[in-house]
N, C-alpha and C. Protein backbone atom coordinates (compact mmCIF):
# COMPACT_ATOMS: atom_id res chain seq x y z
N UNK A 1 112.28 135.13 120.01
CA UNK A 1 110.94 135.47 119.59
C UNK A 1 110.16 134.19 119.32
N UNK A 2 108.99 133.98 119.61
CA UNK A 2 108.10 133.33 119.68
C UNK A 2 106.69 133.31 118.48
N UNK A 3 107.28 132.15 117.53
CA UNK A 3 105.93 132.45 116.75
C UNK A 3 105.14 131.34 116.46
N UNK A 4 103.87 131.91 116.38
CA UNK A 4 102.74 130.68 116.68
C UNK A 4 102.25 130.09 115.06
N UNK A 5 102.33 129.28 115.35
CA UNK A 5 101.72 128.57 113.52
C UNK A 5 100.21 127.90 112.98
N UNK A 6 99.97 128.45 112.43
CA UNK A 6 98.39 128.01 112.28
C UNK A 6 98.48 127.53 111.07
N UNK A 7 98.12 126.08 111.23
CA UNK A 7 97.51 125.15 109.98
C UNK A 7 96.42 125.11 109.88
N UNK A 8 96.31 125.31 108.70
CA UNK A 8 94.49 124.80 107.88
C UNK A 8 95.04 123.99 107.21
N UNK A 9 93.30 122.80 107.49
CA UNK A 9 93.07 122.00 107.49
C UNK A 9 91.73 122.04 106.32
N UNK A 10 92.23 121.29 104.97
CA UNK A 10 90.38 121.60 103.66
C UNK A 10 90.07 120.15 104.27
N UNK A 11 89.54 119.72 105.15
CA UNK A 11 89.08 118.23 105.49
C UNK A 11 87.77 117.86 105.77
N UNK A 12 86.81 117.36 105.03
CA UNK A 12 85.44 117.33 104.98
C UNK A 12 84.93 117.45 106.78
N UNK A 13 84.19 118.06 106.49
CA UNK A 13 83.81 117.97 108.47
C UNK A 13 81.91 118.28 108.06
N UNK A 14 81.62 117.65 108.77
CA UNK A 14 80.09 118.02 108.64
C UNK A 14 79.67 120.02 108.35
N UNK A 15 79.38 120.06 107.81
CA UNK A 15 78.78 121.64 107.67
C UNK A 15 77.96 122.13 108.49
N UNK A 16 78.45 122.92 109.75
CA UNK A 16 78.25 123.40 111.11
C UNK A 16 76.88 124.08 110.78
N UNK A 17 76.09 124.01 111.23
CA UNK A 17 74.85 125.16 110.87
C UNK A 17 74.43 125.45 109.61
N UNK A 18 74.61 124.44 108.22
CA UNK A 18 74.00 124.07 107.07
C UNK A 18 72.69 124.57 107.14
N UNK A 19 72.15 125.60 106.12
CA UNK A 19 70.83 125.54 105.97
C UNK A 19 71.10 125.18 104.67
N UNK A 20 70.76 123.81 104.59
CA UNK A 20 70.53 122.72 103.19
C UNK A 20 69.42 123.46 102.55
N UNK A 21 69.67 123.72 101.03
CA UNK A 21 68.57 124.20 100.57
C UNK A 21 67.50 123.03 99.81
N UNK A 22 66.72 122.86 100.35
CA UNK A 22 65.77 122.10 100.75
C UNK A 22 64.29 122.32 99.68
N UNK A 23 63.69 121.99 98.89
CA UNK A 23 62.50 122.52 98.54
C UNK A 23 61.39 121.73 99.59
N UNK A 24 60.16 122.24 98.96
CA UNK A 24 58.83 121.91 100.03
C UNK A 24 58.99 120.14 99.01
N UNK A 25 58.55 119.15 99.84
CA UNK A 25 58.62 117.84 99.84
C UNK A 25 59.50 116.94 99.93
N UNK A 26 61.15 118.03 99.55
CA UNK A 26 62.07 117.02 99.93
C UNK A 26 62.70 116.36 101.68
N UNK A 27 62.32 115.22 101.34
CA UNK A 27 62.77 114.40 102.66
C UNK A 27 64.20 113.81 103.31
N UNK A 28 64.99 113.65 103.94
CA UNK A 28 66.28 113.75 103.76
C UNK A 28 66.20 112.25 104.25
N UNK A 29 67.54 111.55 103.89
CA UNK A 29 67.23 109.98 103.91
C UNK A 29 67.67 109.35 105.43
N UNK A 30 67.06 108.42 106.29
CA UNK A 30 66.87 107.98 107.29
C UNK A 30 68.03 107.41 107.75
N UNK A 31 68.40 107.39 109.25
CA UNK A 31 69.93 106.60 109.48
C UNK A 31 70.07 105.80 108.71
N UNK A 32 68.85 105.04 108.63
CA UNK A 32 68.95 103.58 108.07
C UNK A 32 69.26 103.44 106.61
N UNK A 33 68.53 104.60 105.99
CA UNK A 33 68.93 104.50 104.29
C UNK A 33 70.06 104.99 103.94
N UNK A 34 70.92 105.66 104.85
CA UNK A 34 72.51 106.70 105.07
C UNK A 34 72.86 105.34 105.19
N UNK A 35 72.88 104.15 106.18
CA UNK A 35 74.01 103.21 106.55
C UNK A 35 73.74 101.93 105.36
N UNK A 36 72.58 102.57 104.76
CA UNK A 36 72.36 101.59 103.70
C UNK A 36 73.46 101.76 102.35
N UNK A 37 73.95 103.13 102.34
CA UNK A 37 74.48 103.47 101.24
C UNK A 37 76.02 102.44 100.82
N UNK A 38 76.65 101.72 102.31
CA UNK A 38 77.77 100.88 102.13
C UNK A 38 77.39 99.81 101.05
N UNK A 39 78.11 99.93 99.71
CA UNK A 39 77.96 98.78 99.15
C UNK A 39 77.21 98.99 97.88
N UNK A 40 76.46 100.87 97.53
CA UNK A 40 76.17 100.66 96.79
C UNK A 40 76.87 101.80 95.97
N UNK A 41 76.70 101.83 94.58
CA UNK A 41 76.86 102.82 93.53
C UNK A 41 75.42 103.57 93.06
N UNK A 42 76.02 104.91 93.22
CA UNK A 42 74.66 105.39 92.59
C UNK A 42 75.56 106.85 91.21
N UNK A 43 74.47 106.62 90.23
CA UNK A 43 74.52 106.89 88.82
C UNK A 43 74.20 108.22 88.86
N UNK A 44 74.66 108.80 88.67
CA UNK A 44 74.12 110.58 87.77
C UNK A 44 73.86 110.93 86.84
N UNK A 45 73.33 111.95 86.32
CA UNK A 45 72.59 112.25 85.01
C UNK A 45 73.81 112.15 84.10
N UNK A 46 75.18 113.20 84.30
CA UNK A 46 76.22 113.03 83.95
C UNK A 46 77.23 112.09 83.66
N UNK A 47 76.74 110.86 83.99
CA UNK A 47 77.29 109.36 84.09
C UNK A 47 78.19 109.64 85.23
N UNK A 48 78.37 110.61 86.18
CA UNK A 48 79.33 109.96 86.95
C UNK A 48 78.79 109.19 88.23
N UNK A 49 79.32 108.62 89.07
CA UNK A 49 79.01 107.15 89.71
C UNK A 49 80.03 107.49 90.92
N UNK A 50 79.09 107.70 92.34
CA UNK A 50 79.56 107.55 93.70
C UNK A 50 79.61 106.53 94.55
N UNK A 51 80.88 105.78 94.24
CA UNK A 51 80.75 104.83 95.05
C UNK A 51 81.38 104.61 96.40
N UNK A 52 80.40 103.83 97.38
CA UNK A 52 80.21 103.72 98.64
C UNK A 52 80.51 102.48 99.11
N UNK A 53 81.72 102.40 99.82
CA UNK A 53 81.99 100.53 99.99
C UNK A 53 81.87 100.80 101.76
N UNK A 54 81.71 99.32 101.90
CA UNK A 54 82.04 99.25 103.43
C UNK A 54 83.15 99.41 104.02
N UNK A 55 83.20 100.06 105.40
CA UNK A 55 84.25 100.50 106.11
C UNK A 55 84.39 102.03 105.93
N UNK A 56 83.81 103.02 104.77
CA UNK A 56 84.14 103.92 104.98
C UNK A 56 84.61 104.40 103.51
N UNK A 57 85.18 103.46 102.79
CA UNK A 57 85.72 103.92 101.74
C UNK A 57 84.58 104.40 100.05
N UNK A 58 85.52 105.62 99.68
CA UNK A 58 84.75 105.88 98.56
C UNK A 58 85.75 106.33 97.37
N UNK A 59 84.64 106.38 96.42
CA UNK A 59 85.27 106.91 94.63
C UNK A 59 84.00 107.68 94.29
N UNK A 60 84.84 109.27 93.74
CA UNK A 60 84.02 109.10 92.69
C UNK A 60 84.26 109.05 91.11
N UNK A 61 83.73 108.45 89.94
CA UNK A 61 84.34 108.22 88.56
C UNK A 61 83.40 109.25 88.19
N UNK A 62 84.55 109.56 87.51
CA UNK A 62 83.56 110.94 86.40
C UNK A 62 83.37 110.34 84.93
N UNK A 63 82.71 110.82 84.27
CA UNK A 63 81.91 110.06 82.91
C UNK A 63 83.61 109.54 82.08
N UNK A 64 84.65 110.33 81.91
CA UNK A 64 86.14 110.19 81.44
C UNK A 64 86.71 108.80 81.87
N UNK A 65 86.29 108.36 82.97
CA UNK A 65 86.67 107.11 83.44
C UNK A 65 87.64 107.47 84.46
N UNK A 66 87.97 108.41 84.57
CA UNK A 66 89.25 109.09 85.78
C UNK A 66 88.52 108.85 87.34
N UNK A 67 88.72 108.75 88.31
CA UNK A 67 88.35 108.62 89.70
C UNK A 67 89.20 109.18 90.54
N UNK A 68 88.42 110.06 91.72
CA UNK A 68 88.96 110.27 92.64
C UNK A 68 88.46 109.73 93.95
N UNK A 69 89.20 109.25 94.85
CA UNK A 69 89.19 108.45 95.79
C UNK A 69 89.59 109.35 97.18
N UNK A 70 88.46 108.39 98.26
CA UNK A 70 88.05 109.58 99.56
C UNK A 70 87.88 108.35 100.39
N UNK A 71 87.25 108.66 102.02
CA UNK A 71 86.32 108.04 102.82
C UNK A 71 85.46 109.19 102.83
N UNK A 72 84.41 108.17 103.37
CA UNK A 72 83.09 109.24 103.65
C UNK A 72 82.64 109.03 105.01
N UNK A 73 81.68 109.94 105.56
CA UNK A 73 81.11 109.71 107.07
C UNK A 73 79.99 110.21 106.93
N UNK A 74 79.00 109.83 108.25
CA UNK A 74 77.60 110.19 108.04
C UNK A 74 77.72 111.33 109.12
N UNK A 75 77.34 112.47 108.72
CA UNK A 75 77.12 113.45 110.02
C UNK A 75 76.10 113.57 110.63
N UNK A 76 75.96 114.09 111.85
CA UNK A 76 74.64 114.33 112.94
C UNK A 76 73.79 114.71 112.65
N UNK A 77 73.92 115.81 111.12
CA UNK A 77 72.85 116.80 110.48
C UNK A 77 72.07 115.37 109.45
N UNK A 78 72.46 114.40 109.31
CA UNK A 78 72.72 113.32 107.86
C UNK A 78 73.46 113.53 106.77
N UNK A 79 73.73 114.62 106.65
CA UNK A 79 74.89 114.56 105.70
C UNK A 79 75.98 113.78 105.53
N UNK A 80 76.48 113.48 104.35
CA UNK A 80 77.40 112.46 104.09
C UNK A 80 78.67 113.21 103.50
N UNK A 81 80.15 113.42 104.50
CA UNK A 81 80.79 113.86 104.65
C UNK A 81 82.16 113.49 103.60
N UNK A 82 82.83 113.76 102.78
CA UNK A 82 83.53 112.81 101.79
C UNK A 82 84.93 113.70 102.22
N UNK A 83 86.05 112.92 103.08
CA UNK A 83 87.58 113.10 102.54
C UNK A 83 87.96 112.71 101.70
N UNK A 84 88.96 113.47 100.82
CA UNK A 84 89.35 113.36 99.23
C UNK A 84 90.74 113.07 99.84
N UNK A 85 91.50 112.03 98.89
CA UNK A 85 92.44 112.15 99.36
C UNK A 85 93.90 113.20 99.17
N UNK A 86 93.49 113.66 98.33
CA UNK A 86 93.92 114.93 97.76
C UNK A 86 93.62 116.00 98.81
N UNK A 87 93.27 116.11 99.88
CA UNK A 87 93.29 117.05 101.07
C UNK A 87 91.85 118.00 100.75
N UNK A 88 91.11 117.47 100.04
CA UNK A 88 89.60 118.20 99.48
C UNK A 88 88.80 117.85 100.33
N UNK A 89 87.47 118.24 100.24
CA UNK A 89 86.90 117.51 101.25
C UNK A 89 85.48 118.16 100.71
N UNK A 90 84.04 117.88 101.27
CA UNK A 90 82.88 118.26 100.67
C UNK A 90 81.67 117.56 101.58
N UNK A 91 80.44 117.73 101.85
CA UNK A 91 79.13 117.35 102.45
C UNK A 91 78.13 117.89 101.70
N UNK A 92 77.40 116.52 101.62
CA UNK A 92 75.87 116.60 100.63
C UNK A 92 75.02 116.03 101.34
N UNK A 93 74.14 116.38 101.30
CA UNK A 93 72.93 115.72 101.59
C UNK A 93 71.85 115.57 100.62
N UNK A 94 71.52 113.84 100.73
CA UNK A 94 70.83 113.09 100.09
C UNK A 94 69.39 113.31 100.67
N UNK A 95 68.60 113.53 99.62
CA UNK A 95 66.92 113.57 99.92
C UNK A 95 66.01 112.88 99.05
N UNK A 96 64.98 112.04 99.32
CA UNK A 96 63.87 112.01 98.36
C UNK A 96 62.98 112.86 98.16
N UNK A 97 62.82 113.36 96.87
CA UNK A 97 62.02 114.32 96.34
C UNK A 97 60.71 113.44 95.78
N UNK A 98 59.72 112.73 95.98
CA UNK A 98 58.69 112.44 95.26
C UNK A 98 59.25 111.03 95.02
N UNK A 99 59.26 110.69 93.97
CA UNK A 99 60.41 108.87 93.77
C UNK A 99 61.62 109.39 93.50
N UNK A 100 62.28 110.42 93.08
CA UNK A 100 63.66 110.92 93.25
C UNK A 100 64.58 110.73 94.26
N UNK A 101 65.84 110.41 93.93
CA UNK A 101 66.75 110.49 95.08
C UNK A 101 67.53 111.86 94.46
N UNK A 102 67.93 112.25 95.29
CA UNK A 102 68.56 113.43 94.70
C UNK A 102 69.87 113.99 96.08
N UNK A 103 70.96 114.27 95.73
CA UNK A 103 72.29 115.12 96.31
C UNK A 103 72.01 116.50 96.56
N UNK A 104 71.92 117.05 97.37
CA UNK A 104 71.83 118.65 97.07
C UNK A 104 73.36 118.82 98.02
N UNK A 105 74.21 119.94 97.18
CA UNK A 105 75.57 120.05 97.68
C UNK A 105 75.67 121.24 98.78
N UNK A 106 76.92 121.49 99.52
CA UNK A 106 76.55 122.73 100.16
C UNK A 106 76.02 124.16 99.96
N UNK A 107 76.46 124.36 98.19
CA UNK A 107 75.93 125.73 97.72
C UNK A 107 74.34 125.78 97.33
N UNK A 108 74.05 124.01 97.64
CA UNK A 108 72.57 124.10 97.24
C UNK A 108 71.94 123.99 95.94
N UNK A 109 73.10 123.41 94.96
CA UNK A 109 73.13 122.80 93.68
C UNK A 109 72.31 121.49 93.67
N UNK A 110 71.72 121.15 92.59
CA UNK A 110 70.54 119.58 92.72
C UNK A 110 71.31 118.70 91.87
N UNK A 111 71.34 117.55 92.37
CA UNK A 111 71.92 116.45 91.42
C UNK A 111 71.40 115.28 91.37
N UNK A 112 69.85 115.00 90.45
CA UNK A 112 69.44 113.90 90.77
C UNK A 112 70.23 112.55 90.52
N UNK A 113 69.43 111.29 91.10
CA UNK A 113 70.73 110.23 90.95
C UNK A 113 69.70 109.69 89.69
N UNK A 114 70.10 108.66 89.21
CA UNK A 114 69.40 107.80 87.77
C UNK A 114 68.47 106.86 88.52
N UNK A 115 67.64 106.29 88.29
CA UNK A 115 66.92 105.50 89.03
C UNK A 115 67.65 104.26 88.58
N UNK A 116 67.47 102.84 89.33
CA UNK A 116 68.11 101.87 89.28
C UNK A 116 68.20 101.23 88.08
C-alpha cells in the first residue's frame, strides 16, 4: 500500500491576494524605502523594536528584553515577509499615513512606529 505524505509548511510567504486594510491616505513605502529598511531599527508604541540588518537578517525585542529572531524578504505586493526561526512566519506592510510610519499586519491591525 501506498501512502502519500503531506507536509505543511507555517513559513512566511508573501500573502497571495492580501487586501491590506488600508485607510484613505495611507501610502505604502517605495522599493526604495523597503530596501532602505537594512540597517535600521524601528521603535513601537509598546517599546518593542524591529530590527532589520543587512543580508536579510532580523529580531524582534519585545519591551521584556526577550527577542525573537527571523530573516525577512520584500514581496512583489511590498510587503515585508519575516521567517521566524521557530517555523512562524508573518507579512506586514509598512505605510505612511500623513508623517506616520505605520505596520498594518495581515488581520489589518495598526501599529504605528515612534518617530525617530
Amino acid at each position: 500500500m501506498r501512502y502519500t505524505v503531506l507536509i505543511l509548511s507555517f513559513v512566511a510567504t508573501p500573502a497571495l491576494a492580501t487586501d491590506w486594510a488600508t485607510k484613505p491616505g495611507d501610502v505604502p513605502l517605495s522599493p526604495q524605502e523597503l530596501d532602505a529598511l537594512a540597517g535600521q531599527t524601528l521603535t513601537f508604541y509598546d517599546d518593542g523594536q524591529s530590527r532589520y540588518s543587512a543580508g536579510g537578517a532580523y529580531s524582534y525585542t519585545y519591551a521584556s528584553g526577550e527577542s525573537a529572531f527571523g530573516t525577512y524578504t520584500i514581496a512583489e505586493d511590498g510587503s515585508v515577509c519575516i521567517a521566524y526561526r521557530n517555523g512562524f512566519g508573518r507579512c506586514d506592510l509598512y505605510v505612511r499615513s500623513g508623517e506616520r510610519l505605520i505596520l498594518i499586519d495581515e488581520n489589518g491591525h495598526r501599529y504605528p512606529v515612534r518617530p525617530e
